[in-house]
N, C-alpha and C. Protein backbone atom coordinates (compact mmCIF):
# COMPACT_ATOMS: atom_id res chain seq x y z
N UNK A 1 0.85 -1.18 0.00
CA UNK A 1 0.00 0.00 0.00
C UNK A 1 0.90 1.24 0.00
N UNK A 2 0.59 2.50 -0.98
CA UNK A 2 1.36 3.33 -1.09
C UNK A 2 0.99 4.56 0.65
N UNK A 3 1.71 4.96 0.72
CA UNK A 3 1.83 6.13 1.41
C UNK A 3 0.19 6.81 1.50
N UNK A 4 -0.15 7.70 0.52
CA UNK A 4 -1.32 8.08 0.77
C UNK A 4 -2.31 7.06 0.78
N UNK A 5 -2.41 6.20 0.47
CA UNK A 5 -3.60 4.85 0.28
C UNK A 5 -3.34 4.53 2.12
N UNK A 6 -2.66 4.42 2.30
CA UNK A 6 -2.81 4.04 4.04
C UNK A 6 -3.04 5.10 4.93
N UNK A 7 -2.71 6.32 4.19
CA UNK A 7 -2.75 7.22 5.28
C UNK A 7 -4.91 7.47 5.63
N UNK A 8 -5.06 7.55 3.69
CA UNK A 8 -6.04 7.84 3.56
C UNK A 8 -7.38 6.48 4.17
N UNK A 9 -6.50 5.54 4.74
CA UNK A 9 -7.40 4.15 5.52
C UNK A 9 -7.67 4.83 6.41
N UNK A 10 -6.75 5.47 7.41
CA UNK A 10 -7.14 5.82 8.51
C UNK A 10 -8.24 6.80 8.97
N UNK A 11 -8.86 7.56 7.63
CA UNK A 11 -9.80 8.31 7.66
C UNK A 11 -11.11 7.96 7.36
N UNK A 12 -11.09 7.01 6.65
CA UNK A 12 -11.78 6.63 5.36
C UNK A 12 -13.05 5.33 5.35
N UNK A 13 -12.26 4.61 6.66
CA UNK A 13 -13.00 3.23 7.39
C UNK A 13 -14.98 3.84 6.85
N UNK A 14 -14.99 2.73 7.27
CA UNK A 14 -16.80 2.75 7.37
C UNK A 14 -17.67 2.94 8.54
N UNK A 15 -16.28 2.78 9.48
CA UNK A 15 -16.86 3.73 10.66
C UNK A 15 -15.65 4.15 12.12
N UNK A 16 -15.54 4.78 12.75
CA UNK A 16 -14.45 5.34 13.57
C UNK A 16 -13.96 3.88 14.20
N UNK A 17 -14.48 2.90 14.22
CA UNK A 17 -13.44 1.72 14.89
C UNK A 17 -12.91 1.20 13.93
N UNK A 18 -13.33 1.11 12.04
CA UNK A 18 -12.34 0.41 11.33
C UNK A 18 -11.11 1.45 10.96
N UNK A 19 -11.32 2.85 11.06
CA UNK A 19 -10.14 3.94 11.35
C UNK A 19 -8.90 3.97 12.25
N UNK A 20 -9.87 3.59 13.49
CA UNK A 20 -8.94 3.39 15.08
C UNK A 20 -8.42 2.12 14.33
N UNK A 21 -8.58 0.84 14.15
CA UNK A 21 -7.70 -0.30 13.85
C UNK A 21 -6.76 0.10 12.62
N UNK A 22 -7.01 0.75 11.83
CA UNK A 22 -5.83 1.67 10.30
C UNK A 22 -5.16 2.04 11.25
N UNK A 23 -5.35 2.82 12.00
CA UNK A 23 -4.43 3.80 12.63
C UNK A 23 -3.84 2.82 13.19
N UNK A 24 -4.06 2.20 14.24
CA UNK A 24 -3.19 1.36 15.01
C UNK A 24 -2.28 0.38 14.19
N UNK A 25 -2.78 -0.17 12.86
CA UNK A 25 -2.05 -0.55 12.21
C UNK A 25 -0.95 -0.02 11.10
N UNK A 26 -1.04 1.36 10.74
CA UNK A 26 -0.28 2.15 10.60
C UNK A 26 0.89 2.39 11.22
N UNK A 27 0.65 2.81 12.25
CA UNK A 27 1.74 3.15 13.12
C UNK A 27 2.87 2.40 14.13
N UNK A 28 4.16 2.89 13.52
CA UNK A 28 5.35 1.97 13.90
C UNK A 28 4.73 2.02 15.55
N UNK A 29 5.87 1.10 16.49
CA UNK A 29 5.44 0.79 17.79
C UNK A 29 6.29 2.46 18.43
N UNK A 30 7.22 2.97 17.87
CA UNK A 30 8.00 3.92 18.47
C UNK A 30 6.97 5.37 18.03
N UNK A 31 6.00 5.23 17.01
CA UNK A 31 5.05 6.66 16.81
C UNK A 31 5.57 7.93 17.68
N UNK A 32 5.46 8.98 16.86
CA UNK A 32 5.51 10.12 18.01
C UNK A 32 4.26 10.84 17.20
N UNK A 33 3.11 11.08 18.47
CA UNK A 33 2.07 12.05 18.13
C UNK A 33 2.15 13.11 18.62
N UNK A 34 2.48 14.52 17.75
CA UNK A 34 2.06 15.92 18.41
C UNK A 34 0.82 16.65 17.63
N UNK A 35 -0.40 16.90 19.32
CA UNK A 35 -0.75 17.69 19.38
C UNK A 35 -0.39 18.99 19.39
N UNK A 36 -1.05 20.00 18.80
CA UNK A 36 -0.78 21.46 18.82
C UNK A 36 -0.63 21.97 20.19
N UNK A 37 0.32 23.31 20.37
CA UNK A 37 0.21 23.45 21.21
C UNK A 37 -1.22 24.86 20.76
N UNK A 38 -2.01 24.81 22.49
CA UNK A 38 -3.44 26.15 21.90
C UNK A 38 -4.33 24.82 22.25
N UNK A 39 -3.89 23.51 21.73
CA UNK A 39 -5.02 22.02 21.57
C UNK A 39 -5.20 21.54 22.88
N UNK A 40 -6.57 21.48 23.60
CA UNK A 40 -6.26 20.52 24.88
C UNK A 40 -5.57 19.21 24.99
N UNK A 41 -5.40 19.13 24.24
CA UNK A 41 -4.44 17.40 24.73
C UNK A 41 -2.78 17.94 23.96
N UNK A 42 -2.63 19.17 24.21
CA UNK A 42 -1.38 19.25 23.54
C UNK A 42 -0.12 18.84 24.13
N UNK A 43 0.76 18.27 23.46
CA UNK A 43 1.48 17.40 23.91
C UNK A 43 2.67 16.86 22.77
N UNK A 44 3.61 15.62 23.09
CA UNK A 44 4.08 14.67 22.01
C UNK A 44 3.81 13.18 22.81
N UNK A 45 3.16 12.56 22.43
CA UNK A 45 2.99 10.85 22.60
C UNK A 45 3.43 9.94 21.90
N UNK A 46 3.95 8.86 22.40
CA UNK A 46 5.05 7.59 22.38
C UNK A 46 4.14 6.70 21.60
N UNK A 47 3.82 6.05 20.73
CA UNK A 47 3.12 4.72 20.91
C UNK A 47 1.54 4.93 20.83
N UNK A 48 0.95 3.65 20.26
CA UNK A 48 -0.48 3.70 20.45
C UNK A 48 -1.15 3.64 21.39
N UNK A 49 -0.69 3.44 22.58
CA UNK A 49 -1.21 3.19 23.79
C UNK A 49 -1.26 4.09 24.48
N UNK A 50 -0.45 4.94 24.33
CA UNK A 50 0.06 6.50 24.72
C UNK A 50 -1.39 7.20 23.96
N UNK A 51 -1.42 6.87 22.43
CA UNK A 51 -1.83 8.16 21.92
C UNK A 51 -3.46 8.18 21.89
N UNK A 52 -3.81 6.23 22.43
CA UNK A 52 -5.39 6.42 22.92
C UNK A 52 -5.02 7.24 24.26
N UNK A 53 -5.08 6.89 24.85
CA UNK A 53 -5.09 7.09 26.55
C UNK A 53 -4.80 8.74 26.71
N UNK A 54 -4.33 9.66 25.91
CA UNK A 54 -4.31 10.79 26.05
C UNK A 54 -5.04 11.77 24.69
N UNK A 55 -5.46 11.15 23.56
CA UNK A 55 -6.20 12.04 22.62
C UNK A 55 -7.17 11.05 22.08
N UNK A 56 -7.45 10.25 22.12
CA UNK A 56 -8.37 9.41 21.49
C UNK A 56 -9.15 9.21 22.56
N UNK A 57 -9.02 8.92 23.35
CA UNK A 57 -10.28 8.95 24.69
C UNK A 57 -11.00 10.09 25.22
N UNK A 58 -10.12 11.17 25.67
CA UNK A 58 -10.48 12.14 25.78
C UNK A 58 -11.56 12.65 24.73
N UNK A 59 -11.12 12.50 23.37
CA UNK A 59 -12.22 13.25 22.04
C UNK A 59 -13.10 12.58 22.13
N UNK A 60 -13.27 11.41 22.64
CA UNK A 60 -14.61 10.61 22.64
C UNK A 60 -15.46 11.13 23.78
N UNK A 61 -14.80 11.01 25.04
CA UNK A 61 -15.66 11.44 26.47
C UNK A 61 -15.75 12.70 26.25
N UNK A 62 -15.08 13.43 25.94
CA UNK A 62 -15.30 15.22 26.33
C UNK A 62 -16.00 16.09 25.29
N UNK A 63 -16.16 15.36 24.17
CA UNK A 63 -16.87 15.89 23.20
C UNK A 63 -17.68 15.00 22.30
N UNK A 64 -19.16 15.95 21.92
CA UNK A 64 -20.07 14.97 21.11
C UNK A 64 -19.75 15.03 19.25
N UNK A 65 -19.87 13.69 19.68
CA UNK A 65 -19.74 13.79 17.85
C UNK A 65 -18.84 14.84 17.05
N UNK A 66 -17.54 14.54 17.79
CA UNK A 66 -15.99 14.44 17.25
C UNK A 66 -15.79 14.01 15.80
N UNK A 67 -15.51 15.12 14.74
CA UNK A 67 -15.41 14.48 13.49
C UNK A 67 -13.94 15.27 12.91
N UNK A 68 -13.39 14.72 12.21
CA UNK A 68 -12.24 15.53 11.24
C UNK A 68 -13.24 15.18 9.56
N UNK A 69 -13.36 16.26 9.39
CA UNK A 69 -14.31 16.23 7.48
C UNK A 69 -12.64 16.43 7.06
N UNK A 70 -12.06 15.45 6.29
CA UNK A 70 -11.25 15.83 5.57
C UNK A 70 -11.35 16.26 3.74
N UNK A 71 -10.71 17.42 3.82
CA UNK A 71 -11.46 18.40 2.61
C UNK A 71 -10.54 17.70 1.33
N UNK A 72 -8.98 17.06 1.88
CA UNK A 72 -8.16 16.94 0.72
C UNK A 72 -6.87 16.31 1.03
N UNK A 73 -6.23 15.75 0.39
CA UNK A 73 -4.88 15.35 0.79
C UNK A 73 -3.52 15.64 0.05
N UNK A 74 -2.90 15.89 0.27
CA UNK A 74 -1.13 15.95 -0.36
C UNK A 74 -0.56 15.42 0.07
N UNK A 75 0.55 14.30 -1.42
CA UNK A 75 0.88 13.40 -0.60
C UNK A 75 2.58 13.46 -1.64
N UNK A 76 3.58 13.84 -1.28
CA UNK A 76 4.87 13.81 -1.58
C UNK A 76 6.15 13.19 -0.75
N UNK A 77 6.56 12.07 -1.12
CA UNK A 77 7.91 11.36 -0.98
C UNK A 77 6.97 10.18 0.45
N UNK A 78 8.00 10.99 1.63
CA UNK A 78 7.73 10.60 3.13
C UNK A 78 6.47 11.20 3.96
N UNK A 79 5.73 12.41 2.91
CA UNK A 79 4.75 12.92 4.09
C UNK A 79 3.76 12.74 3.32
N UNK A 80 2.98 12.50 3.78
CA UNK A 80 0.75 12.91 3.55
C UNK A 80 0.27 13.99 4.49
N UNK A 81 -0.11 14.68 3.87
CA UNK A 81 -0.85 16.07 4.73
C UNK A 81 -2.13 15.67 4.03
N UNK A 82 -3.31 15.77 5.53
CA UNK A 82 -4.13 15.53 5.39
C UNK A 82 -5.16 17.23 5.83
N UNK A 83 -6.16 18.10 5.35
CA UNK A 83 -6.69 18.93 5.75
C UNK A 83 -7.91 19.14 5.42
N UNK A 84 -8.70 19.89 6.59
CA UNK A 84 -9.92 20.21 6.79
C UNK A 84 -10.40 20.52 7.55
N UNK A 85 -11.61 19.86 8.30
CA UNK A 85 -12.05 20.71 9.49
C UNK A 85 -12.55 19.62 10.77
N UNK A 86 -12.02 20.61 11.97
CA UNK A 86 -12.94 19.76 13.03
C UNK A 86 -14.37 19.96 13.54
N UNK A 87 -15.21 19.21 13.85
CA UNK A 87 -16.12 20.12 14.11
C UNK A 87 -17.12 19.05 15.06
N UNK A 88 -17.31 19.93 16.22
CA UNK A 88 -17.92 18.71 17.45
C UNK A 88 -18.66 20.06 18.65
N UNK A 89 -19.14 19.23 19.38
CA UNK A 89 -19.93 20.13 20.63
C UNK A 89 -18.87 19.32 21.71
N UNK A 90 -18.20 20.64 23.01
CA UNK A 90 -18.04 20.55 24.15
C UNK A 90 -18.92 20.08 24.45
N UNK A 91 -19.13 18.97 25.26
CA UNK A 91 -19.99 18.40 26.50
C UNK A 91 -20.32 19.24 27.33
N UNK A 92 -19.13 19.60 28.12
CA UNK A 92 -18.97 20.66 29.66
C UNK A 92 -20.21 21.94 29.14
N UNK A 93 -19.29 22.58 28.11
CA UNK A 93 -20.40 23.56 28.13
C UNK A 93 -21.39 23.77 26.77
N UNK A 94 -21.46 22.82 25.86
CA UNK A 94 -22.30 22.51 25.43
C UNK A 94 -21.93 23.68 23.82
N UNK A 95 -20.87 24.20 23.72
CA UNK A 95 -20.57 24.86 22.71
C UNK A 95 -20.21 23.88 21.43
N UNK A 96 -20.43 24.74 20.00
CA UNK A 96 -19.53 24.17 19.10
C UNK A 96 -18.78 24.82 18.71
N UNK A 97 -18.04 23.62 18.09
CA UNK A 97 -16.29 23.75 17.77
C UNK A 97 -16.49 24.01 16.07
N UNK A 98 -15.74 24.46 15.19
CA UNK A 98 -15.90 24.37 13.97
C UNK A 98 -14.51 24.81 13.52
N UNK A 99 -13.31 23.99 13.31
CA UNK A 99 -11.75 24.58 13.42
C UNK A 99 -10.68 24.09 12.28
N UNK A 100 -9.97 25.07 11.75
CA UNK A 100 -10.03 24.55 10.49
C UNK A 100 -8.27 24.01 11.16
N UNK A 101 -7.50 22.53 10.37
CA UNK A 101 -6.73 21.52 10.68
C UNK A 101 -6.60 21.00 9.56
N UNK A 102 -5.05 20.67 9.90
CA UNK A 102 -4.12 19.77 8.66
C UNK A 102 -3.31 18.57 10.06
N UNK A 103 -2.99 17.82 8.97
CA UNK A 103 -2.09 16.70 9.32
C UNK A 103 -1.21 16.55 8.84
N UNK A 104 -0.24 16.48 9.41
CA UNK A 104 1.19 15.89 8.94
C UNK A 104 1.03 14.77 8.87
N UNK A 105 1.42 13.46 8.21
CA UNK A 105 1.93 12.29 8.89
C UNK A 105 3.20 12.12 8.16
N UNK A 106 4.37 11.49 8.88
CA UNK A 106 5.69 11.03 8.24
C UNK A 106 5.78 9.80 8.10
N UNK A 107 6.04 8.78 7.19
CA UNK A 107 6.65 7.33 6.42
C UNK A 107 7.68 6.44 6.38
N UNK A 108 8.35 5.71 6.86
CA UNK A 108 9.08 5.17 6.64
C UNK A 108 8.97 4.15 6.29
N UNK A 109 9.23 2.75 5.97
CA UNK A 109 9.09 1.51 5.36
C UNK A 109 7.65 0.95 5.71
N UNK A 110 6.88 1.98 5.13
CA UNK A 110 5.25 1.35 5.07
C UNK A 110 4.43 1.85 6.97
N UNK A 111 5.51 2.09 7.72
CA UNK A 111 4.74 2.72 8.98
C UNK A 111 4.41 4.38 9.05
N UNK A 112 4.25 4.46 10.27
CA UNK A 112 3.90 5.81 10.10
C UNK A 112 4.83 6.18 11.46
N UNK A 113 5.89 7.12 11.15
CA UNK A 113 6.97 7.50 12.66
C UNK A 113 6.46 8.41 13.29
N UNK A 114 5.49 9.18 12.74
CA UNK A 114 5.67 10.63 13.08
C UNK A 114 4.08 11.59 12.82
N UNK A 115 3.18 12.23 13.36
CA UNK A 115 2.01 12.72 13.10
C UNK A 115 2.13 14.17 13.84
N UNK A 116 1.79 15.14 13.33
CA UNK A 116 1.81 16.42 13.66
C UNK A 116 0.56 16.99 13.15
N UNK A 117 -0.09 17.45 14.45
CA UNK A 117 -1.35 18.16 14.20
C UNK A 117 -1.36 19.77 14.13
N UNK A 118 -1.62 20.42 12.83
CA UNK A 118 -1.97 21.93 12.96
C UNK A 118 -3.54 22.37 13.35
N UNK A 119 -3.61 23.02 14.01
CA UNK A 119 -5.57 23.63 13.97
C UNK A 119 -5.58 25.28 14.95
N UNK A 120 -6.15 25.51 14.15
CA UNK A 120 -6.97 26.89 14.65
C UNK A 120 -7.42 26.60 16.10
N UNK A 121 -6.34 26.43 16.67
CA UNK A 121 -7.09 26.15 18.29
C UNK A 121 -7.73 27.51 19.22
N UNK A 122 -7.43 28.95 18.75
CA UNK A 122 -8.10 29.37 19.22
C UNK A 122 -9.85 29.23 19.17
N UNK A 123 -10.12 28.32 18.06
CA UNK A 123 -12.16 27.80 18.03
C UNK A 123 -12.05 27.05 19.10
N UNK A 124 -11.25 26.13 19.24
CA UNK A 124 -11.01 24.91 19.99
C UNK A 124 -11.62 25.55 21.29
N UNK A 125 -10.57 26.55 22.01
CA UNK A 125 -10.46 27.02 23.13
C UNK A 125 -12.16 27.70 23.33
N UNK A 126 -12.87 28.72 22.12
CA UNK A 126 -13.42 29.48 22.52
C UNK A 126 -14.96 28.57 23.13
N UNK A 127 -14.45 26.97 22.79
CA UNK A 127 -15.69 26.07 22.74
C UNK A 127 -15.50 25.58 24.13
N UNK A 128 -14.39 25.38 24.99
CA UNK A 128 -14.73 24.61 26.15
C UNK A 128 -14.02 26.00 27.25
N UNK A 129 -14.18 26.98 26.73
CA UNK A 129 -13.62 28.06 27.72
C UNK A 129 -15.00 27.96 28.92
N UNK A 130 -14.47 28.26 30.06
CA UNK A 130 -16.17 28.87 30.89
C UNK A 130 -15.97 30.37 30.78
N UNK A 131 -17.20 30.49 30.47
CA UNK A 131 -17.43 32.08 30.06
C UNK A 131 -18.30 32.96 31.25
């Protein structure tokens, strides 16, 4: 599978658990995931186990109906940039999010080493701020 054909599995499933299994199967065991910084879960994470347990769980419990609409992809050598939009309701305070986001991901022999998230986190913020 080429580079964008796997990257584009991980989005693409028929529903967010055949995505979560792309992803997990994508990604080497050493992964490094960075969140933005501005992003609540911002950060860099180790591993898939790492990168449920601190951004994949969280987007599920803390927010409803968590989606990335991806608008398009670019895909040259080692990277796939993936972009578009997020768009979900805070739970806590019941706001929506609507934030525009790209993806990095980096390649090496068919895994994925490396994921870097860009987004307009000031929407992010203005959705679970207490006001």
């Amino acid at each position: 599978m080429d580079n964008l054909s796997l990257i584009k599995s991980t989005y693409e499933g028929a529903n967010a658990q055949e995505n979560a299994r792309n992803t997990a199967a994508a990604l080497a065991d050493d992964a490094r995931w960075t969140e933005a910084a501005g992003f609540p879960y911002a950060g860099t994470y180790v591993g898939f186990d790492a990168i449920v347990e601190n951004v994949f769980k969280r987007l599920a419990t803390e927010w409803e109906d968590f989606q990335f609409k991806v608008e398009n992809y670019v895909a040259q050598g080692d990277k796939v940039f993936a972009y578009g939009n997020y768009r979900a309701i805070y739970k806590a305070t019941g706001r929506p999010m609507n934030a525009r986001v790209a993806h990095l991901w980096t390649l090496a022999d068919g895994k994925v080493t490396h994921f870097e998230q860009f987004v307009d986190s000031h929407t992010v913020q203005l959705a679970i701020a207490d006001k």
